[in-house]
PDB file of N, CA and C in Angstrom:
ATOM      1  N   UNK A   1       2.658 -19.450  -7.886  1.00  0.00           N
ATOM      2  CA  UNK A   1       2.424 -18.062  -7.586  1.00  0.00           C
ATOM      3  C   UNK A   1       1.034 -17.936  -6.969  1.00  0.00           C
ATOM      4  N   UNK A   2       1.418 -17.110  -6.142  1.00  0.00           N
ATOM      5  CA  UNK A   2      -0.558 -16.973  -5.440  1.00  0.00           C
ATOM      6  C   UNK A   2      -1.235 -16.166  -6.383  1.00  0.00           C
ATOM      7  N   UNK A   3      -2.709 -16.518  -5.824  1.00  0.00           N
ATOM      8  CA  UNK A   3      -3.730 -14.988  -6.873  1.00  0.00           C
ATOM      9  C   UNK A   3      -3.771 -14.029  -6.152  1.00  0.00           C
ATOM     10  N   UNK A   4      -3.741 -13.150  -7.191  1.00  0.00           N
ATOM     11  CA  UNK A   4      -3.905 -11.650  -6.802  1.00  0.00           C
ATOM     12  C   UNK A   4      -4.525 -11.277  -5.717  1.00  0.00           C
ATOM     13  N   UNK A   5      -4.823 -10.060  -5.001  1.00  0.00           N
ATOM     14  CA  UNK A   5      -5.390 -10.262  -3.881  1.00  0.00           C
ATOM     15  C   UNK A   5      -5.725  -8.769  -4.107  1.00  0.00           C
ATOM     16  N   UNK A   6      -7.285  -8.444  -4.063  1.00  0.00           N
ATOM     17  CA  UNK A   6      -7.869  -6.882  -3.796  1.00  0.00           C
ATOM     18  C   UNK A   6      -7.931  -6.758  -2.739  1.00  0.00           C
ATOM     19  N   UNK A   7      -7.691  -5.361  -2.009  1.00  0.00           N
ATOM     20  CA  UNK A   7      -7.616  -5.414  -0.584  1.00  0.00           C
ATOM     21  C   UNK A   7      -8.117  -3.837  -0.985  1.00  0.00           C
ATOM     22  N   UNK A   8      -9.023  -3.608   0.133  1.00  0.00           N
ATOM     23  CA  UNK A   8     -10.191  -2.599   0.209  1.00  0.00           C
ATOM     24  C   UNK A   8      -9.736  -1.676   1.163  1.00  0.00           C
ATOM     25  N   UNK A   9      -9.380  -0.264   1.378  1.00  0.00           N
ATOM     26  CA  UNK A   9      -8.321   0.550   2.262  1.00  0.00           C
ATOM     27  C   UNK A   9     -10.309   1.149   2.640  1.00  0.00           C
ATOM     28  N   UNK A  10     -10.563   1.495   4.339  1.00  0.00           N
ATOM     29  CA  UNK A  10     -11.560   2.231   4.288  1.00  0.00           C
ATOM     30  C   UNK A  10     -12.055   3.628   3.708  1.00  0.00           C
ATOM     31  N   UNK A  11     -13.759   3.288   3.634  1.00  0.00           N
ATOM     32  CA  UNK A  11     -14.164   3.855   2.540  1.00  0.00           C
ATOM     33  C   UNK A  11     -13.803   5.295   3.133  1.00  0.00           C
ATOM     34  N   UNK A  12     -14.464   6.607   2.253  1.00  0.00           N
ATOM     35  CA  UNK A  12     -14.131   7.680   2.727  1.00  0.00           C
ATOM     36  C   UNK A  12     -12.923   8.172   3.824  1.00  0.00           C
ATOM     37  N   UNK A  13     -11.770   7.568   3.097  1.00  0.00           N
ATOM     38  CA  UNK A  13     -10.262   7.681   4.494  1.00  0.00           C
ATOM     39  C   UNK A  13      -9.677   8.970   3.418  1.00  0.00           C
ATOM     40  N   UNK A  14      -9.652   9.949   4.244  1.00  0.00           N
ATOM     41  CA  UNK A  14      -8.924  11.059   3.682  1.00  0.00           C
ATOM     42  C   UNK A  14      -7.400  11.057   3.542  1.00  0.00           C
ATOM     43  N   UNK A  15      -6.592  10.866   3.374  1.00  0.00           N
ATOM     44  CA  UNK A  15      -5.283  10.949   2.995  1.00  0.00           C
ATOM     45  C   UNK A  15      -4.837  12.740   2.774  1.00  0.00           C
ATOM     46  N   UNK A  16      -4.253  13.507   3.489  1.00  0.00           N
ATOM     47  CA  UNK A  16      -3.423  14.515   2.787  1.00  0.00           C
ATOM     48  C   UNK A  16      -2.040  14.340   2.456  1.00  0.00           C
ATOM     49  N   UNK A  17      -0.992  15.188   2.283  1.00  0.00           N
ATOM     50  CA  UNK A  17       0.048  15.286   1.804  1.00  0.00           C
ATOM     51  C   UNK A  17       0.983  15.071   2.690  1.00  0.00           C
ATOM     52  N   UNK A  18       1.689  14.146   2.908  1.00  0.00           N
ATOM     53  CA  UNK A  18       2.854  13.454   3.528  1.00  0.00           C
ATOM     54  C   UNK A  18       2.452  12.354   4.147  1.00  0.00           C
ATOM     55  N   UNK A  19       1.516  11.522   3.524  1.00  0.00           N
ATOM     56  CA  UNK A  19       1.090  10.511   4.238  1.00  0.00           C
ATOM     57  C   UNK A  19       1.757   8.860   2.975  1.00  0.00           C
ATOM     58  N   UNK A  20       1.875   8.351   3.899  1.00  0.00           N
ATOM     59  CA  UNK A  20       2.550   7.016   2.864  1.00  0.00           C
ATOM     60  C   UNK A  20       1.600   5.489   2.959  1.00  0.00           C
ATOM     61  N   UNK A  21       1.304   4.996   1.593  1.00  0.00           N
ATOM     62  CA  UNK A  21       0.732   3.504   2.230  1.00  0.00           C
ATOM     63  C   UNK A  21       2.214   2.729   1.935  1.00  0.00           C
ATOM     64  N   UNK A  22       1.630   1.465   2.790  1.00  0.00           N
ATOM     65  CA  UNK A  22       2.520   0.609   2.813  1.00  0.00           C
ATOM     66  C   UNK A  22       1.940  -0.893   2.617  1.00  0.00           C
ATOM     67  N   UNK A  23       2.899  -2.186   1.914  1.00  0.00           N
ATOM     68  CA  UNK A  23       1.969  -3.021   2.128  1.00  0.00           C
ATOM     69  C   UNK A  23       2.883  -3.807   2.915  1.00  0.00           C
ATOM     70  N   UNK A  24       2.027  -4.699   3.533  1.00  0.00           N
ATOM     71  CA  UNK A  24       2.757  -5.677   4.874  1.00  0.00           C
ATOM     72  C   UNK A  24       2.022  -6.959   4.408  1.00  0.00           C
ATOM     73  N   UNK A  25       2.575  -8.238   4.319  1.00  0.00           N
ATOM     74  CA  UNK A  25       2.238  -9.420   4.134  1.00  0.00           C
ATOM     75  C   UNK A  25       2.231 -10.285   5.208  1.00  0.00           C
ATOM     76  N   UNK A  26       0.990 -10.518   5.706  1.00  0.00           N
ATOM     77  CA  UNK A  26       0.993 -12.005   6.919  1.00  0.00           C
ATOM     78  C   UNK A  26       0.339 -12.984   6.487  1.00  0.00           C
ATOM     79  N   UNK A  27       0.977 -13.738   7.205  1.00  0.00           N
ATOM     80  CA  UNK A  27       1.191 -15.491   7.016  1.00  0.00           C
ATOM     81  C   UNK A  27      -0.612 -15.297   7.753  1.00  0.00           C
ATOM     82  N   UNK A  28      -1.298 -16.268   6.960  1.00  0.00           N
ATOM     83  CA  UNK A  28      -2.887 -16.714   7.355  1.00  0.00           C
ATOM     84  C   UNK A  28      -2.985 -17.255   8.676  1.00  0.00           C
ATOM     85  N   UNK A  29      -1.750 -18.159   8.848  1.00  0.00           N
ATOM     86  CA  UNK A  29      -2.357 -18.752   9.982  1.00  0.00           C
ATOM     87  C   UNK A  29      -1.539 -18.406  11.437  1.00  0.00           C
ATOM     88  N   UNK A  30      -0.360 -17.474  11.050  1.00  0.00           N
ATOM     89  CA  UNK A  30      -0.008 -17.171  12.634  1.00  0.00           C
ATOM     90  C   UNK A  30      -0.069 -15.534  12.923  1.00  0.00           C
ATOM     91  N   UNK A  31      -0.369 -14.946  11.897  1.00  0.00           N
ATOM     92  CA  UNK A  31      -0.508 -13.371  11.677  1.00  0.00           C
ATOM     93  C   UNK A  31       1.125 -12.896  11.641  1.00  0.00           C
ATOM     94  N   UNK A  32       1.685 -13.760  11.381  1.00  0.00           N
ATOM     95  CA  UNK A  32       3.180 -12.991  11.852  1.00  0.00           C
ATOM     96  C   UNK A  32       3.802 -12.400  10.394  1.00  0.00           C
ATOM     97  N   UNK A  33       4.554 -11.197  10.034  1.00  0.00           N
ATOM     98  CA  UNK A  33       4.914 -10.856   8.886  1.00  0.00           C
ATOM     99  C   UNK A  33       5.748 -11.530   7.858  1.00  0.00           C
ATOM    100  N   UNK A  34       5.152 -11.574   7.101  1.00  0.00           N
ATOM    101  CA  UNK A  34       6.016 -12.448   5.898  1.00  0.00           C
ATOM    102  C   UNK A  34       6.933 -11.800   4.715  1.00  0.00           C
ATOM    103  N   UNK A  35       8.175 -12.225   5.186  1.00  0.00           N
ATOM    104  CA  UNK A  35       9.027 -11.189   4.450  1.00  0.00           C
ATOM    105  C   UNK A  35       9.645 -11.680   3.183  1.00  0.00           C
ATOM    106  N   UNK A  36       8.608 -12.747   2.729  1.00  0.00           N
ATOM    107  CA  UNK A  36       9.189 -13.183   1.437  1.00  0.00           C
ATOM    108  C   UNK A  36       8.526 -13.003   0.522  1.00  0.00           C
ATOM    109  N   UNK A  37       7.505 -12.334   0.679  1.00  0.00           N
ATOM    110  CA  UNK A  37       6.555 -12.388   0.400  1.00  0.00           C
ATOM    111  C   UNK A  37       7.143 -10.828  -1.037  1.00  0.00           C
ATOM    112  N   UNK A  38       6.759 -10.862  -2.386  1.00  0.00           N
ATOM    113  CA  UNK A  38       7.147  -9.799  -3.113  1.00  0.00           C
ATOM    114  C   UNK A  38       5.732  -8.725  -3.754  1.00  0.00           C
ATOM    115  N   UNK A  39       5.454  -8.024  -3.211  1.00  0.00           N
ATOM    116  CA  UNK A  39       4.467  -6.643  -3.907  1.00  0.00           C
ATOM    117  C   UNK A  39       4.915  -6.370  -5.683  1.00  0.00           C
ATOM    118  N   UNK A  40       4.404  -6.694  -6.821  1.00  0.00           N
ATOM    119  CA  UNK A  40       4.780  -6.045  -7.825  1.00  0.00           C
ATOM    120  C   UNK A  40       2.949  -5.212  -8.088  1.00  0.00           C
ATOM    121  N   UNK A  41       2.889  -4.225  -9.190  1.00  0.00           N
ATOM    122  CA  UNK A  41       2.040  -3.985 -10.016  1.00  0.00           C
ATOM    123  C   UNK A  41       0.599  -3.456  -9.580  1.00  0.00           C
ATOM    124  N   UNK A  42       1.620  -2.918  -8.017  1.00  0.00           N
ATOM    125  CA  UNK A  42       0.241  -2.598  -7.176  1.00  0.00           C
ATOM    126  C   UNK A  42      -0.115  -1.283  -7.664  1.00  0.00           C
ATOM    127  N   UNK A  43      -1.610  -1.035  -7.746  1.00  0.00           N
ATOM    128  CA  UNK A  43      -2.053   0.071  -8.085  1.00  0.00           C
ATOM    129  C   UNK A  43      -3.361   0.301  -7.005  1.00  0.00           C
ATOM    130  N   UNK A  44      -3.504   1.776  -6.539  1.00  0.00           N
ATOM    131  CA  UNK A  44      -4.591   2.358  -5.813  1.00  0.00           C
ATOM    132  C   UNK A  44      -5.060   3.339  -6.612  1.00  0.00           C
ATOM    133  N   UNK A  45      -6.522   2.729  -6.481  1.00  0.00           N
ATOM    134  CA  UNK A  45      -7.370   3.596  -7.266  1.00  0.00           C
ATOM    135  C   UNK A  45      -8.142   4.937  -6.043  1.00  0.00           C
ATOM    136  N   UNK A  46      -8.245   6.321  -6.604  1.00  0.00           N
ATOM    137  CA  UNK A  46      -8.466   7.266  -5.736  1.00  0.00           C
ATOM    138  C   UNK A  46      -9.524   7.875  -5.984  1.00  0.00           C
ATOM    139  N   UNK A  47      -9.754   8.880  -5.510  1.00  0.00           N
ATOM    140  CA  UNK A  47     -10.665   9.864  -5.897  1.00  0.00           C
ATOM    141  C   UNK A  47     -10.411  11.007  -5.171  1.00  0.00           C
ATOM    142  N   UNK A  48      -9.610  12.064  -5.660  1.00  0.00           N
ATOM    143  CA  UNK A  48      -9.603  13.113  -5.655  1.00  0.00           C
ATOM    144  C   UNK A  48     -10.371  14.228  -4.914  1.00  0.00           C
ATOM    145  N   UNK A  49     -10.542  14.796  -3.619  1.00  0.00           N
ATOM    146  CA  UNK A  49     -12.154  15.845  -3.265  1.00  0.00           C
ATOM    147  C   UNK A  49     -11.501  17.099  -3.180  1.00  0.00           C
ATOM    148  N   UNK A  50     -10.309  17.386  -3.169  1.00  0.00           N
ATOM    149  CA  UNK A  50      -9.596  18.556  -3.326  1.00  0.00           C
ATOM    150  C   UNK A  50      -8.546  19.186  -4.036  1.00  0.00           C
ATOM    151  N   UNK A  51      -8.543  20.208  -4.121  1.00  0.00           N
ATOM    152  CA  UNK A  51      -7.067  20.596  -4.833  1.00  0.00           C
ATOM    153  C   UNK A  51      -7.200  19.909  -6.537  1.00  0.00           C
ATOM    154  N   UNK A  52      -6.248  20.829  -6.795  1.00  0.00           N
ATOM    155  CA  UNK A  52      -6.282  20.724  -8.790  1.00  0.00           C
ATOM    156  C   UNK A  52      -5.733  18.783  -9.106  1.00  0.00           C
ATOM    157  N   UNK A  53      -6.207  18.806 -10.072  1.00  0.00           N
ATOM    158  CA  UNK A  53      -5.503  17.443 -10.916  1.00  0.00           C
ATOM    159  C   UNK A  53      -4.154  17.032 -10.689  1.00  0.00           C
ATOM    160  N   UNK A  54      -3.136  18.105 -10.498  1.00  0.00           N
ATOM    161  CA  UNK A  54      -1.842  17.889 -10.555  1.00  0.00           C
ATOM    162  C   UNK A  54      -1.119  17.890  -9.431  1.00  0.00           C
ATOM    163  N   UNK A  55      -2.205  17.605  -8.206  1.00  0.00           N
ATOM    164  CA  UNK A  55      -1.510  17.653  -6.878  1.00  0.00           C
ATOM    165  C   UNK A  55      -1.309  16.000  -6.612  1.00  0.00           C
ATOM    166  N   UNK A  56      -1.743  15.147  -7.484  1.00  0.00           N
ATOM    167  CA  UNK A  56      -1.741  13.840  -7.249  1.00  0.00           C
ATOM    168  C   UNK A  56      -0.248  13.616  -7.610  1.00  0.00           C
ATOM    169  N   UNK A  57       0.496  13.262  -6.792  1.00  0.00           N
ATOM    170  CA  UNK A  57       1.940  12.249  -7.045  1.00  0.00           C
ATOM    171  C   UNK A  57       2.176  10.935  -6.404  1.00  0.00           C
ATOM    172  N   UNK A  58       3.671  10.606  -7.285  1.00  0.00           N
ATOM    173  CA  UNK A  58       3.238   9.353  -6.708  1.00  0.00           C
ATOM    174  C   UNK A  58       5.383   9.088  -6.627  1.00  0.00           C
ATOM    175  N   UNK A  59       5.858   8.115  -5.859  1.00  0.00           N
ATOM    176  CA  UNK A  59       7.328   7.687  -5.588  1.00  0.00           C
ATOM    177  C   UNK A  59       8.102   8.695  -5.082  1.00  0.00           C
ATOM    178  N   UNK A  60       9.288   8.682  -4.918  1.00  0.00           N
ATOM    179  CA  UNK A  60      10.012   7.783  -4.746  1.00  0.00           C
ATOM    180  C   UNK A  60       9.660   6.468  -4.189  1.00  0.00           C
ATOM    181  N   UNK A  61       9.685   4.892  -5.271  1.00  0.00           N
ATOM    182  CA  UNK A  61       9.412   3.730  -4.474  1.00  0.00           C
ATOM    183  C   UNK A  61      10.150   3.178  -3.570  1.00  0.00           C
ATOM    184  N   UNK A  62      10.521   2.945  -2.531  1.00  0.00           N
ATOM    185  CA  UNK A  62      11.626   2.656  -1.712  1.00  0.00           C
ATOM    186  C   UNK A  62      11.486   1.094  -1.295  1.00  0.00           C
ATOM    187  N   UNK A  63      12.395   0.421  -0.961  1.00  0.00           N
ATOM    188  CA  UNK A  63      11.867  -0.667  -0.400  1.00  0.00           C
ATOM    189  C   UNK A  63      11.963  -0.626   1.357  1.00  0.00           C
ATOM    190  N   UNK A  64      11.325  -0.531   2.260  1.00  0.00           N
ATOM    191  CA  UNK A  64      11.523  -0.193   3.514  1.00  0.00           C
ATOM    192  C   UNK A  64      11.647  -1.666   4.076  1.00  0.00           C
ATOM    193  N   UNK A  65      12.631  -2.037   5.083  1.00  0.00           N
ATOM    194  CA  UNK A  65      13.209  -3.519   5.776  1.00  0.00           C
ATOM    195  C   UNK A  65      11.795  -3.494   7.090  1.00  0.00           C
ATOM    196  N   UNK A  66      11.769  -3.804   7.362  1.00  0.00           N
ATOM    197  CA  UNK A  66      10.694  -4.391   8.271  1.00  0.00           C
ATOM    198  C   UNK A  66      11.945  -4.610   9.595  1.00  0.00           C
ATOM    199  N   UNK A  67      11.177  -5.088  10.622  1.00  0.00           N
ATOM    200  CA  UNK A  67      12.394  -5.002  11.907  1.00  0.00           C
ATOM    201  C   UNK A  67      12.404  -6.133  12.466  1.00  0.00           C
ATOM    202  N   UNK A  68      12.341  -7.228  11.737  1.00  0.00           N
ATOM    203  CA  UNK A  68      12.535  -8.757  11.196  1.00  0.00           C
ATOM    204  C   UNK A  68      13.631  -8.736  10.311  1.00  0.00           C
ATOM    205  N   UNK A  69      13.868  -7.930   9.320  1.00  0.00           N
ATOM    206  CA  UNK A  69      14.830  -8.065   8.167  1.00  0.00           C
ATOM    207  C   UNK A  69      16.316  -7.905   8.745  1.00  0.00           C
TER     208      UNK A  69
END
């Protein structure tokens, strides 16, 4: 199994409401997407600059095919 991997989204990036992350896995040495690659236990940490506590949501998780798959 590989190690974990922190990956740093830029600083101060505003996000509003209908916006989605996604994660994409490439191979180191040809940049090309790696679709075997499996995402579990991912968590993004936020910070909040607007709107009440309870505007934060989170899923439906979907699995989206890539246009390789």
């Amino acid at each position: 199994m590989a190690a974990p991997v922190n990956a740093r989204m830029p600083p101060e990036l505003d996000l509003s409401g209908g916006y989605t992350v996604r994660f994409t896995a490439l191979d180191p040495t040809t940049g090309a997407v790696d679709t075997s690659v499996k995402v579990s236990n991912a968590s993004l940490f936020v910070v909040q600059v607007s709107g009440a506590a309870d505007d934060l949501s989170s899923g439906p998780f979907l699995f989206v095919a890539g246009p390789a798959a």
